[in-house]
Protein backbone atom coordinates (compact mmCIF):
# COMPACT_ATOMS: atom_id res chain seq x y z
CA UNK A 1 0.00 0.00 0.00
CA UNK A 2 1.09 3.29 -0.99
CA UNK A 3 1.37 6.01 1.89
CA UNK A 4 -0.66 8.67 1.06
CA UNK A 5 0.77 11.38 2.19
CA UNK A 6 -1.80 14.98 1.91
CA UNK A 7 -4.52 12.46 2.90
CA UNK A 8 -2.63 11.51 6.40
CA UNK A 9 -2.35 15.45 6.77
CA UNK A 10 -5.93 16.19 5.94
CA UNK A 11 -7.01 13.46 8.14
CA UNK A 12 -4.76 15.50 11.14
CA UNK A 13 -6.42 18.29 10.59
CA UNK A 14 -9.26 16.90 10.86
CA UNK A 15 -8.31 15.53 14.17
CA UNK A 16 -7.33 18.58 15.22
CA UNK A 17 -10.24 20.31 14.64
CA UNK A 18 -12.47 17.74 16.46
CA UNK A 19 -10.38 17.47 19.52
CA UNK A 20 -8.34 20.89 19.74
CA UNK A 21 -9.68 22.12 23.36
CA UNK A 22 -7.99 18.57 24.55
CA UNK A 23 -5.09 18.60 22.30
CA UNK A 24 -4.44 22.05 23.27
CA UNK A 25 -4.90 21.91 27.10
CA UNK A 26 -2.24 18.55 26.83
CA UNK A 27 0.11 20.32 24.83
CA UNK A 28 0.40 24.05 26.59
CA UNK A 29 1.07 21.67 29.48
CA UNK A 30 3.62 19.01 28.27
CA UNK A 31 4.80 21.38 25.14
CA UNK A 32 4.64 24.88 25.50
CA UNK A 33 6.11 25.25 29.43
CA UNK A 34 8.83 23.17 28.97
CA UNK A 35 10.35 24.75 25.73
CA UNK A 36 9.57 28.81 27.42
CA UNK A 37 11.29 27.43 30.71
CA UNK A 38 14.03 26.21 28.32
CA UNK A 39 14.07 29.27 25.99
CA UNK A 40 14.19 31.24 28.86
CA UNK A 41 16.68 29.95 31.74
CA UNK A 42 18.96 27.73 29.47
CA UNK A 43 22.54 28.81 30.38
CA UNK A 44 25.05 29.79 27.16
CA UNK A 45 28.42 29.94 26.96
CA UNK A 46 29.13 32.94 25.04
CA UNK A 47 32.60 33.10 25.24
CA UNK A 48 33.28 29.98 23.14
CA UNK A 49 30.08 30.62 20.96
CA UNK A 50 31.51 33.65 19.56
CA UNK A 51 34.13 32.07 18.45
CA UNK A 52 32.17 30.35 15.71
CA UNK A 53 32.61 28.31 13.43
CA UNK A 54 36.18 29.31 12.65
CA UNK A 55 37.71 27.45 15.86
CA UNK A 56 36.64 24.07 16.05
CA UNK A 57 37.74 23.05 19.70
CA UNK A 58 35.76 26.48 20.69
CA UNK A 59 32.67 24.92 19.05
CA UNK A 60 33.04 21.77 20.50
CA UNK A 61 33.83 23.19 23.79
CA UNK A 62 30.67 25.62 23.54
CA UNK A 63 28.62 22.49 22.51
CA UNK A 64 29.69 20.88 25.55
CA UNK A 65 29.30 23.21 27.67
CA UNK A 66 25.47 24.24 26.45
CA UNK A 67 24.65 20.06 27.31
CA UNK A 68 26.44 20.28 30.54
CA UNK A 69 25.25 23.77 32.09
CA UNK A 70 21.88 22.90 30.50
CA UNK A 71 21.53 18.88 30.85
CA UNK A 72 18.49 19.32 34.15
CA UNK A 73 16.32 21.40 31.53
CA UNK A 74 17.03 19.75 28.73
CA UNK A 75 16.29 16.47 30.52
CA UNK A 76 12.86 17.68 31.89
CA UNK A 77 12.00 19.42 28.62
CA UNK A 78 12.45 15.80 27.11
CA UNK A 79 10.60 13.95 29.43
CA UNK A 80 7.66 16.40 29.41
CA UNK A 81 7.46 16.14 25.53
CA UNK A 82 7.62 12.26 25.88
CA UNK A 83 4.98 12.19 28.01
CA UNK A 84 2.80 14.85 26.46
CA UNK A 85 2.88 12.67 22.91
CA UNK A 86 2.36 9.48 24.36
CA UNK A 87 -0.83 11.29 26.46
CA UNK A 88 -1.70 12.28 22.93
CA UNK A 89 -1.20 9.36 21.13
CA UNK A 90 -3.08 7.18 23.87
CA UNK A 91 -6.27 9.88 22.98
CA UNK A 92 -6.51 9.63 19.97
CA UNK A 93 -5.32 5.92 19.38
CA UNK A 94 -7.15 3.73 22.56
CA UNK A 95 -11.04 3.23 20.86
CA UNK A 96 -12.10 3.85 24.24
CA UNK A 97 -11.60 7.12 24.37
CA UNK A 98 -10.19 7.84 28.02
CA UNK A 99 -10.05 10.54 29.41
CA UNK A 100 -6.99 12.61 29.74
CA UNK A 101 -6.42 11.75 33.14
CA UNK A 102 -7.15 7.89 32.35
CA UNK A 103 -4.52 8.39 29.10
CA UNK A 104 -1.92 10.45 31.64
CA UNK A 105 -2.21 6.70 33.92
CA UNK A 106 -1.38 4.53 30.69
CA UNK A 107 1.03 6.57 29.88
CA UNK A 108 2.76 6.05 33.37
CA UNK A 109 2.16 2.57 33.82
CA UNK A 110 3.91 2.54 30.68
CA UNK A 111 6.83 4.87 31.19
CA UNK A 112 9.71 2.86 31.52
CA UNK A 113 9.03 1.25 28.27
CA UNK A 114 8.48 4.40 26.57
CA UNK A 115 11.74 6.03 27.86
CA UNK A 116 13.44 3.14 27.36
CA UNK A 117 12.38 3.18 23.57
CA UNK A 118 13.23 6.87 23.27
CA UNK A 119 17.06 6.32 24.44
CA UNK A 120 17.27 3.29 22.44
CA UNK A 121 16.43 5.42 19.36
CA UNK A 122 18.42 8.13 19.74
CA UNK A 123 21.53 6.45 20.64
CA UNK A 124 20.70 4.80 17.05
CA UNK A 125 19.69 7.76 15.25
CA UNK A 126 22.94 9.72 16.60
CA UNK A 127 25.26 6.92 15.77
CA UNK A 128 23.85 6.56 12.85
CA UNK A 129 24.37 10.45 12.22
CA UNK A 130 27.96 9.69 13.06
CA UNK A 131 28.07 7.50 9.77
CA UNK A 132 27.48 10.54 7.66
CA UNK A 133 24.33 11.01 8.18
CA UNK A 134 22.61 9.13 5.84
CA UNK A 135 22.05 5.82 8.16
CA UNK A 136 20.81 8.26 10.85
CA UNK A 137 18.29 9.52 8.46
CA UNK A 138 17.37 6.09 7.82
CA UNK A 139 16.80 5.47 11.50
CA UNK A 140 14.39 8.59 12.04
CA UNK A 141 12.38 6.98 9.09
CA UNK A 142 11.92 3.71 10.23
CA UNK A 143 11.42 4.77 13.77
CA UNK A 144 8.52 7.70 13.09
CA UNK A 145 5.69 4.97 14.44
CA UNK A 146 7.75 3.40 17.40
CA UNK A 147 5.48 5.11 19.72
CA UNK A 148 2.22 4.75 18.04
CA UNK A 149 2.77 1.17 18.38
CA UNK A 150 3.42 1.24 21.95
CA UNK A 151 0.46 2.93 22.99
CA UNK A 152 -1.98 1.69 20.00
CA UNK A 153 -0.97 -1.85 20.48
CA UNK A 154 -0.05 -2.34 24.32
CA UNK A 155 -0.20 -6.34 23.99
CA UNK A 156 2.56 -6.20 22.33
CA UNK A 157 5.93 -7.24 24.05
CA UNK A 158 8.39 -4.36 23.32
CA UNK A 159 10.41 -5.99 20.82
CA UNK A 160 7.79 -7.02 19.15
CA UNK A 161 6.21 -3.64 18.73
CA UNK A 162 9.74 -2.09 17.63
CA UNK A 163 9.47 -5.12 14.90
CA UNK A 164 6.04 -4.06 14.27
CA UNK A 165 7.04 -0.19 13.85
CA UNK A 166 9.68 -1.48 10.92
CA UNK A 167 7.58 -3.50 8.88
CA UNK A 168 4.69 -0.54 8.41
CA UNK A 169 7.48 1.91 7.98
CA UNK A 170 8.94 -0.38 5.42
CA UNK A 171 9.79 1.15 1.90
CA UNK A 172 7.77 4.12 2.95
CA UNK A 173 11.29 6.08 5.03
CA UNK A 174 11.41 8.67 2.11
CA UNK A 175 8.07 9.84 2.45
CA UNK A 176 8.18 9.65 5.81
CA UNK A 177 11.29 11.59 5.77
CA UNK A 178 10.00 14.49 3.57
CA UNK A 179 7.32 14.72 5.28
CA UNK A 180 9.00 15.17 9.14
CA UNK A 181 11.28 17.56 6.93
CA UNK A 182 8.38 19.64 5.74
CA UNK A 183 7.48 20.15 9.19
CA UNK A 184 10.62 20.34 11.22
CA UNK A 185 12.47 22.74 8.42
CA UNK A 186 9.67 25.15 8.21
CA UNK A 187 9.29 25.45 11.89
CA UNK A 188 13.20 25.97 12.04
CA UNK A 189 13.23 28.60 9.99
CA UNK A 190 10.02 30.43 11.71
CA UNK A 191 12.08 30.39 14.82
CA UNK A 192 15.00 31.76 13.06
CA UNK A 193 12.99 35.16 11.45
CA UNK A 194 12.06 35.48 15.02
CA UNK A 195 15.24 35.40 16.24
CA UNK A 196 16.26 37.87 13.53
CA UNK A 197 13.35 40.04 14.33
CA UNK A 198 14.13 40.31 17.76
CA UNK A 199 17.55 40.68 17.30
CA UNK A 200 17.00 44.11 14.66
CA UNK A 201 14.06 45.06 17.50
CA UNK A 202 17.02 45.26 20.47
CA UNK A 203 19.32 46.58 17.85
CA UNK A 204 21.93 44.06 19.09
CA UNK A 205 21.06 44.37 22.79
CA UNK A 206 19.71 42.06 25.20
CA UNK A 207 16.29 43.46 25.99
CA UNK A 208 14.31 41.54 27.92
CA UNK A 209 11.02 42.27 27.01
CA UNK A 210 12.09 41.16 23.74
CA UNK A 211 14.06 38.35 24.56
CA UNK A 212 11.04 37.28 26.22
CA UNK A 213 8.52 38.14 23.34
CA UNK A 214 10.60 35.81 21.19
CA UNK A 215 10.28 33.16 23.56
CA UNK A 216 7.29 32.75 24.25
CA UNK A 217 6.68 32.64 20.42
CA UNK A 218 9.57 29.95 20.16
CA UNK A 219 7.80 27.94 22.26
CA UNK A 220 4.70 28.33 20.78
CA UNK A 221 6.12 27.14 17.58
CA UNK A 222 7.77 24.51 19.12
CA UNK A 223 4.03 23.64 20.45
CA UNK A 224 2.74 23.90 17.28
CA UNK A 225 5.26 21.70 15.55
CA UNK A 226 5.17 18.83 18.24
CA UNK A 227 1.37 18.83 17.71
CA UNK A 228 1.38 18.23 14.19
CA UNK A 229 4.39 16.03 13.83
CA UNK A 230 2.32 13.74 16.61
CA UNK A 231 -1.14 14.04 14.65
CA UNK A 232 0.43 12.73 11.79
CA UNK A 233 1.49 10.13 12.97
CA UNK A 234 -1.40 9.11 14.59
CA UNK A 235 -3.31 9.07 10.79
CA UNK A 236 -0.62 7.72 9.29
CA UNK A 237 -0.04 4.98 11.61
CA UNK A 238 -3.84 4.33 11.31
CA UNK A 239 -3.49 3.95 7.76
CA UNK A 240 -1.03 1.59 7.65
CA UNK A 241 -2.19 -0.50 10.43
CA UNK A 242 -5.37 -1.27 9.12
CA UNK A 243 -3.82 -2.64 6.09
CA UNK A 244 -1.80 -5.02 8.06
């Protein structure tokens, strides 16, 4: 079966429509609070990142120092989007139709399973982006409906739903691909014009009204993105599931 792709996105809209008080409440929650706390109290070390691009041990040194300074954020800003798509996902996916505190206690009782599928995939996906890049694209293909499994097929044995994710992500990772491109890139780029906006509106400076203008919208279209990235893959998984 062919993946259609604009009929997966129609479908999320769709979804969103019908359920966006819930979908919205979940995600200013799990989505939106984390990424302003982030955008606003993450700790940069300007010294090395104004050395750029043209001294490499600076760069790496700035990197390092950005996880390091920033690693309790980070880590609760990537637990708090875990949970907030797997809340999502067990919505829209269980055809009982919890509520979102029921969905909030699957997701829990399922947690360690979850995480434990999340590290798994990015430890593949970065060392696959180690490999120049192309196997780590190849990874974030085949692992876009990891978590839809999980939560829309709990019987399944975690293995077993990892196996499942690959075989209805099979010869579809360039489609999947562009599509997770389509919305990633654009959203990257949004939060870039903002940063250039508020970067000609404080002519350089550091005002904070402005600094804190731009995050708030940052996270908002971090929000946004997460939300439709998520929907998506509920449709799409949906799709492909009920062809077998």
């Amino acid at each position: 079966m062919r993946l259609n792709v604009a009929a997966a996105c129609h479908e999320a809209l769709q979804l969103w429509k019908r359920d966006r008080d819930v979908i919205a409440a979940v995600a200013g929650v799990f989505f939106f609070l984390p990424n302003l706390a982030l955008a606003l109290f993450m700790r940069i070390d300007t010294v090395a990142a104004r050395a750029g691009a043209q001294d490499d041990q600076a760069l790496l040194a700035a990197m390092q120092s950005y996880l390091v300074d920033n690693a309790p954020l980070l880590g609760f800003q990537m637990i708090a989007e875990l949970v907030g798509v797997a809340v999502l996902l067990a919505l829209l996916l269980d055809p009982a139709r919890p509520t979102v505190g029921e969905a909030l206690r699957i997701v829990l009782r399922r947690f360690p399973v979850l995480l434990a599928a999340t590290i798994l995939l990015n430890i593949a996906i970065g060392g696959g982006m180690l490999l120049f890049l192309v196997p780590g694209l190849y990874v974030i293909g085949r692992a876009a409906l990891v978590l839809p499994v999980l939560l829309g097929e709990p019987e399944r044995r975690f293995g077993d739903a990892i196996g499942r994710a690959l075989d209805l992500t099979q010869g579809r990772v360039i489609q999947l691909l562009s599509l997770q491109a389509l919305i990633f890139v654009g959203a990257y780029f949004v939060q870039q014009l903002l940063q250039g906006l508020a970067g000609a509106a404080s002519s350089g400076g550091g005002n904070p009204v402005t600094l804190g203008m731009v995050a708030v919208a940052a996270a908002a279209v971090s929000m946004a993105t997460t939300i439709a990235y998520t929907l998506v893959r509920v449709t799409i998984y949906r799709r492909l599931a009920s062809n077998g």
